[in-house]
Protein backbone atom coordinates (compact mmCIF):
# COMPACT_ATOMS: atom_id res chain seq x y z
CA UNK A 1 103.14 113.43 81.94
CA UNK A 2 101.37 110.64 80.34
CA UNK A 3 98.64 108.00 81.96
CA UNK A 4 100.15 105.34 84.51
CA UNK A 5 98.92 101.82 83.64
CA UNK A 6 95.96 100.05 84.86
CA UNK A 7 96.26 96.56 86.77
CA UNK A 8 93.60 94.01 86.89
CA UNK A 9 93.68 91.11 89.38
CA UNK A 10 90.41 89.24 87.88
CA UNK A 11 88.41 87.05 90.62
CA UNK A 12 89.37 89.48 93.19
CA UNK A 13 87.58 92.30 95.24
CA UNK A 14 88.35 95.19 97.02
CA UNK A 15 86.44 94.14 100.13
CA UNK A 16 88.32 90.66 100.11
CA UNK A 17 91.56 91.28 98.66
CA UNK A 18 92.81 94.75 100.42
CA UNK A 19 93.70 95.29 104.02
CA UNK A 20 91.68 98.29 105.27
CA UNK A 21 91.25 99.96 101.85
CA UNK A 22 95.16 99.05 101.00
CA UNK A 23 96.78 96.93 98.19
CA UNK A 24 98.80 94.01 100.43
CA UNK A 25 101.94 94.05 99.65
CA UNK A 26 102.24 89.71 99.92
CA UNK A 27 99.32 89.67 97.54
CA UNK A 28 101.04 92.03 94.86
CA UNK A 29 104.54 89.24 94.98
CA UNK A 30 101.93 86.45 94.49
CA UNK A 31 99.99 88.36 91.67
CA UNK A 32 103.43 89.16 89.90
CA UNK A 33 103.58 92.66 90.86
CA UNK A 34 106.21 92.54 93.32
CA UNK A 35 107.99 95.73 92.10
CA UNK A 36 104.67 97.69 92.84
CA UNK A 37 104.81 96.96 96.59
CA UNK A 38 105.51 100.59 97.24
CA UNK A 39 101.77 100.72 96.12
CA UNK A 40 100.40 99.01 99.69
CA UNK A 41 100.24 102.20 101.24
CA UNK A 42 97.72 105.06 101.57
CA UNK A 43 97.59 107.74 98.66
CA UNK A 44 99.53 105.44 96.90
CA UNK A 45 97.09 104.01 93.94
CA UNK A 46 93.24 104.72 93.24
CA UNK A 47 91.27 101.77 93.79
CA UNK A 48 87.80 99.97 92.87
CA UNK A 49 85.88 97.25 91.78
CA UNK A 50 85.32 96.21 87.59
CA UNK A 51 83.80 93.96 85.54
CA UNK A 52 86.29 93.88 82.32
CA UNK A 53 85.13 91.00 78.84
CA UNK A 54 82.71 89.70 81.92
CA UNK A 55 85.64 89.10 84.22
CA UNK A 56 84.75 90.71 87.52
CA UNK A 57 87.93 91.67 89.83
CA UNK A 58 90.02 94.46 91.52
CA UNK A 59 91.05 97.03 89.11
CA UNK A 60 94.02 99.84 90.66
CA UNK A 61 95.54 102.44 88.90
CA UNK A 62 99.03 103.87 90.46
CA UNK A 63 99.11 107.43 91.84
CA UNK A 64 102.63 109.48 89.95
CA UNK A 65 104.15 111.85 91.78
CA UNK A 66 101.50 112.11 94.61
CA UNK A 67 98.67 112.76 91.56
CA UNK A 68 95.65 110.82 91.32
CA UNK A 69 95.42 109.03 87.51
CA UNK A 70 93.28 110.85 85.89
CA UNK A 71 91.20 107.86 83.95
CA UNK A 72 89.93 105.63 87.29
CA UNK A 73 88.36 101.98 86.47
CA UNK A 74 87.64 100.48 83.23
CA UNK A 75 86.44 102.23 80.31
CA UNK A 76 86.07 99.67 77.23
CA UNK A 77 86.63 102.69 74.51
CA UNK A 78 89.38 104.33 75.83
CA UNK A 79 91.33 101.41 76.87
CA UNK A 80 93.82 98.51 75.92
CA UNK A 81 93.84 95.74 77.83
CA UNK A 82 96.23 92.29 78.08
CA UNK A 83 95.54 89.34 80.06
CA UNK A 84 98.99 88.59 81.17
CA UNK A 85 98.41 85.34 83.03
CA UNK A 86 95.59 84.32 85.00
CA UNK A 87 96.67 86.30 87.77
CA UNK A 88 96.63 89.69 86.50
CA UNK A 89 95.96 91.60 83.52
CA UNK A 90 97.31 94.76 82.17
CA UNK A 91 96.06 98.11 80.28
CA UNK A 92 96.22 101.29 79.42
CA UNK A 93 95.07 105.04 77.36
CA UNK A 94 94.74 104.55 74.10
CA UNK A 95 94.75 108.18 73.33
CA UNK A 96 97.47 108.57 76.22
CA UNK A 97 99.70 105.64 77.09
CA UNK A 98 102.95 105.29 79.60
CA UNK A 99 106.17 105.90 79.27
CA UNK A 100 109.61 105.78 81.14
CA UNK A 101 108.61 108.70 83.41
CA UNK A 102 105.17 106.80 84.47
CA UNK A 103 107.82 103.98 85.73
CA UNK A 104 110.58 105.96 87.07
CA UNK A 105 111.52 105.56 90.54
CA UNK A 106 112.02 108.73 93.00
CA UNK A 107 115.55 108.90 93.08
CA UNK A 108 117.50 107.20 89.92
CA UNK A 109 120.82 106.78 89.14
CA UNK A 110 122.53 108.64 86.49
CA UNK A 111 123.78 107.47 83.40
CA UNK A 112 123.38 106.40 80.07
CA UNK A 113 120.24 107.32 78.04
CA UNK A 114 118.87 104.47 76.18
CA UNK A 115 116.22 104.93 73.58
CA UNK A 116 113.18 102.59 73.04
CA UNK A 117 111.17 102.18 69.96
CA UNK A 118 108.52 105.03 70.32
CA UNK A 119 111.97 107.48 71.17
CA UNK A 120 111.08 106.89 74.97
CA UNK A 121 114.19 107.87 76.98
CA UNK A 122 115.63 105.61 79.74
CA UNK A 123 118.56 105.74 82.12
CA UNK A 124 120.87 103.34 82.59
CA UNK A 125 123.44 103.36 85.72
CA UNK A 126 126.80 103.03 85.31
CA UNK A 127 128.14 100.42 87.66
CA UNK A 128 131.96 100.66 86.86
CA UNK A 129 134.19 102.63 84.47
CA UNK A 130 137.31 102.74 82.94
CA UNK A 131 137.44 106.44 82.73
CA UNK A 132 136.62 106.77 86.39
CA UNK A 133 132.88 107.62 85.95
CA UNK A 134 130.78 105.29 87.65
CA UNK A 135 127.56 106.70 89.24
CA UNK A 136 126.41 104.46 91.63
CA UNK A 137 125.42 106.34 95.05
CA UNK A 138 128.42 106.16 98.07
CA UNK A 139 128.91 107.27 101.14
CA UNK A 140 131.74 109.08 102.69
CA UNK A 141 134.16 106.87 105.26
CA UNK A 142 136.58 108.84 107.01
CA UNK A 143 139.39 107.26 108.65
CA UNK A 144 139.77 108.24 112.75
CA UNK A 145 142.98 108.57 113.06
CA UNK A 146 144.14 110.78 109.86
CA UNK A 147 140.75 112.35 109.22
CA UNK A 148 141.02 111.68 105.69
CA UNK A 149 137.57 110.71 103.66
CA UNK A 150 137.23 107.49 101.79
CA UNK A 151 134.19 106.97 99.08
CA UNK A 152 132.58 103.61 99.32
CA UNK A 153 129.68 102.31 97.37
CA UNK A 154 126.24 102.09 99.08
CA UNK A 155 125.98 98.39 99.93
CA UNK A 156 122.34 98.18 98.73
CA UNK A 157 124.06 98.59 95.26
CA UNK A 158 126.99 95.70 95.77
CA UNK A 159 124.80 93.59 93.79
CA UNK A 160 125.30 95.63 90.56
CA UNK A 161 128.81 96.08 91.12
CA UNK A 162 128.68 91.99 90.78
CA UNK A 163 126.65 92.10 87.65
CA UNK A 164 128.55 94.39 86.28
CA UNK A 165 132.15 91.96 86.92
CA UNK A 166 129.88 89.32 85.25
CA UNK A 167 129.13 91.40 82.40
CA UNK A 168 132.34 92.66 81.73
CA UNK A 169 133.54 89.51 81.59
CA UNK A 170 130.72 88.03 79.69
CA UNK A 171 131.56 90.90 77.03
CA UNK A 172 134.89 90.93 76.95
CA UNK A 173 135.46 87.18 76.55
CA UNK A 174 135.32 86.29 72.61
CA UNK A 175 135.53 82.54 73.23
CA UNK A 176 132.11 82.49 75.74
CA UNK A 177 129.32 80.76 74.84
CA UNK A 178 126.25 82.89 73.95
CA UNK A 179 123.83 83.46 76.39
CA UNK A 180 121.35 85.53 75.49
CA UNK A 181 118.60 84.49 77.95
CA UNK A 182 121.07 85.61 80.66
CA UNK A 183 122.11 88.56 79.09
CA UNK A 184 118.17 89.29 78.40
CA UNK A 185 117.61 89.18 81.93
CA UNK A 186 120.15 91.09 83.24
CA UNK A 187 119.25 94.35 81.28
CA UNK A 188 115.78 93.69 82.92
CA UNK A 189 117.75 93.85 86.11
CA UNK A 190 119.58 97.09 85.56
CA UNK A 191 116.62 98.59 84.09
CA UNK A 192 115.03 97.69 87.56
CA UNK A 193 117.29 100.10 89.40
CA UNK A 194 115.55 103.51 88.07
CA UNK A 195 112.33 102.10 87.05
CA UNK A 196 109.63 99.90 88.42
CA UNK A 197 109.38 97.39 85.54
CA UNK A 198 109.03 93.96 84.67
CA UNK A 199 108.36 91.66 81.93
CA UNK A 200 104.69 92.55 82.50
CA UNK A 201 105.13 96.27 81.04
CA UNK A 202 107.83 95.16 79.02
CA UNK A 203 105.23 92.82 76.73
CA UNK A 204 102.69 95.68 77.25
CA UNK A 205 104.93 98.44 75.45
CA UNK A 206 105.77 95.48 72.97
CA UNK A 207 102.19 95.25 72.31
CA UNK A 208 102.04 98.91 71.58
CA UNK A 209 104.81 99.39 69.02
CA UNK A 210 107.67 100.21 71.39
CA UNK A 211 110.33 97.61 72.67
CA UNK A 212 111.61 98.93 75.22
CA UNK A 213 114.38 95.25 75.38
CA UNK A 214 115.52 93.51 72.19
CA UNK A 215 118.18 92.13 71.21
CA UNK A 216 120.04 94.98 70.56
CA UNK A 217 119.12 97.09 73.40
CA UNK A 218 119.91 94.53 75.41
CA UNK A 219 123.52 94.64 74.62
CA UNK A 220 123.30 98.68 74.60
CA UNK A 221 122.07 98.01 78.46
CA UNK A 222 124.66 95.73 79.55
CA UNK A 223 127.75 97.91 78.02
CA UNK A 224 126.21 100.78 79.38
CA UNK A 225 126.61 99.59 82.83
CA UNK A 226 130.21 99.05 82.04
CA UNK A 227 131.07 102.66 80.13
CA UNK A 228 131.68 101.04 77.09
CA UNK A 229 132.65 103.79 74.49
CA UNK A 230 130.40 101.62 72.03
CA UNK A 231 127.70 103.14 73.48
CA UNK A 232 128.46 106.48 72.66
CA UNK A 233 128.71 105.96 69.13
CA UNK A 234 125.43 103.52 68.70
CA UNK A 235 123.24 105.09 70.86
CA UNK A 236 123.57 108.64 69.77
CA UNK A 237 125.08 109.72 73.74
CA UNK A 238 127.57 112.19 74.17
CA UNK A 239 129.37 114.13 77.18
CA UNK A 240 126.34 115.95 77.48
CA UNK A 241 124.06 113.55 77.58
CA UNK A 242 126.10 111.09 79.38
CA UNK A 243 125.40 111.34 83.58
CA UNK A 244 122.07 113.63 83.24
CA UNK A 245 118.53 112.15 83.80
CA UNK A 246 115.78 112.12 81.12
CA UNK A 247 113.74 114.85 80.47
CA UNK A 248 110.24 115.48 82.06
């Protein structure tokens, strides 16, 4: 497994900015991290105080898999850093740098695998499918009075069921209007189900050779929620590919 990435909230100390030791989870949604709010708990990132280009601030480092990172604070020679905004900055290994797994949730969907620029695997869930293989998560509801069972999708997931109308539609419709900021987005989205991302590490792995969302890949994204054979054929998947998770 590869190096997690470093954040840097600049201005900012451990002794001011954390609640007993912890990374607040408000303060993360106001710093742009909002999808590293699983991080404001114990065990869940290392800590400390650095000074980084003679910005002092809170540096933290996420913990994978219940394993401490094993680079902690800032180390000029062995490290790439971005100032995203002037609320937090991002970096990582040089020798070592993140990937999908570094990002992946606990429990993903299955799905399409999507390839970035460095060959980076991702999966992408698919949300509804002509050929009856959808794999978002459902629960069994069995009917009282015939005791027969009924599959119904896990209402945290109705949202991408909606998307996924929208994007069918979107796709399917050859007089639309282009709208590729929309379309942009909503891969971000569906990449958001299996991996805690956001334009943050998204221009980070830009900056290091490997788009992880262009153009192109957004497209792959959005048909891939839908099954669309295309996907097959363009992005190299197959029936054995097709439903299983990356590699580790």
């Amino acid at each position: 497994m590869s190096h997690p990435f470093h954040y840097f909230i600049p201005n900012a100390n451990s002794t001011g900015w954390c609640l007993g030791g912890l990374l607040p989870a408000d303060r993360l949604k106001e710093h742009h991290l909002g999808h590293l709010v699983h991080l404001a708990g114990p065990g869940k990132a290392a800590i400390c105080d650095a000074q980084i280009d003679g910005v002092t601030g809170l540096l933290f480092t996420p913990n994978v898999d219940g394993r401490f990172a094993r680079e902690i604070g800032y180390k000029a020679g062995s490290q790439t850093w971005m100032k995203a905004s002037g609320k937090v900055w991002i970096g990582w290994e040089k020798d070592d740098p993140p990937g999908p797994k570094e990002l992946e949730k606990p429990e993903i969907v299955r799905g399409y695998i999507v390839t970035d620029e460095a060959g980076g695997q991702w999966c992408v869930p698919i949300a509804r499918s002509p050929r009856g293989m959808a794999t978002l998560p459902s629960d069994l509801v069995w009917d009282v009075e015939t005791g027969e069972p009924q599959s119904q999708r896990k209402p945290a997931y109705d949202w991408l069921w909606e998307l996924s109308g929208e994007i069918f539609d979107y796709l399917n419709n050859p007089n639309r209007p282009a709208d590729l900021p929309w379309l942009r987005k909503s891969a971000l989205k569906i990449m958001q189900v299996n991996y805690r991302i956001s334009p943050l590490e998204l221009n980070a792995f830009q900056a290091m050779g490997r788009c992880v969302i262009d153009e192109m890949r957004a497209n792959l994204i959005a048909l891939a929620l839908i099954d669309n054979e295309i996907v097959e054929a363009v992005a190299g998947n197959d029936e054995a590919k097709k439903n299983e998770t990356p590699p580790g």
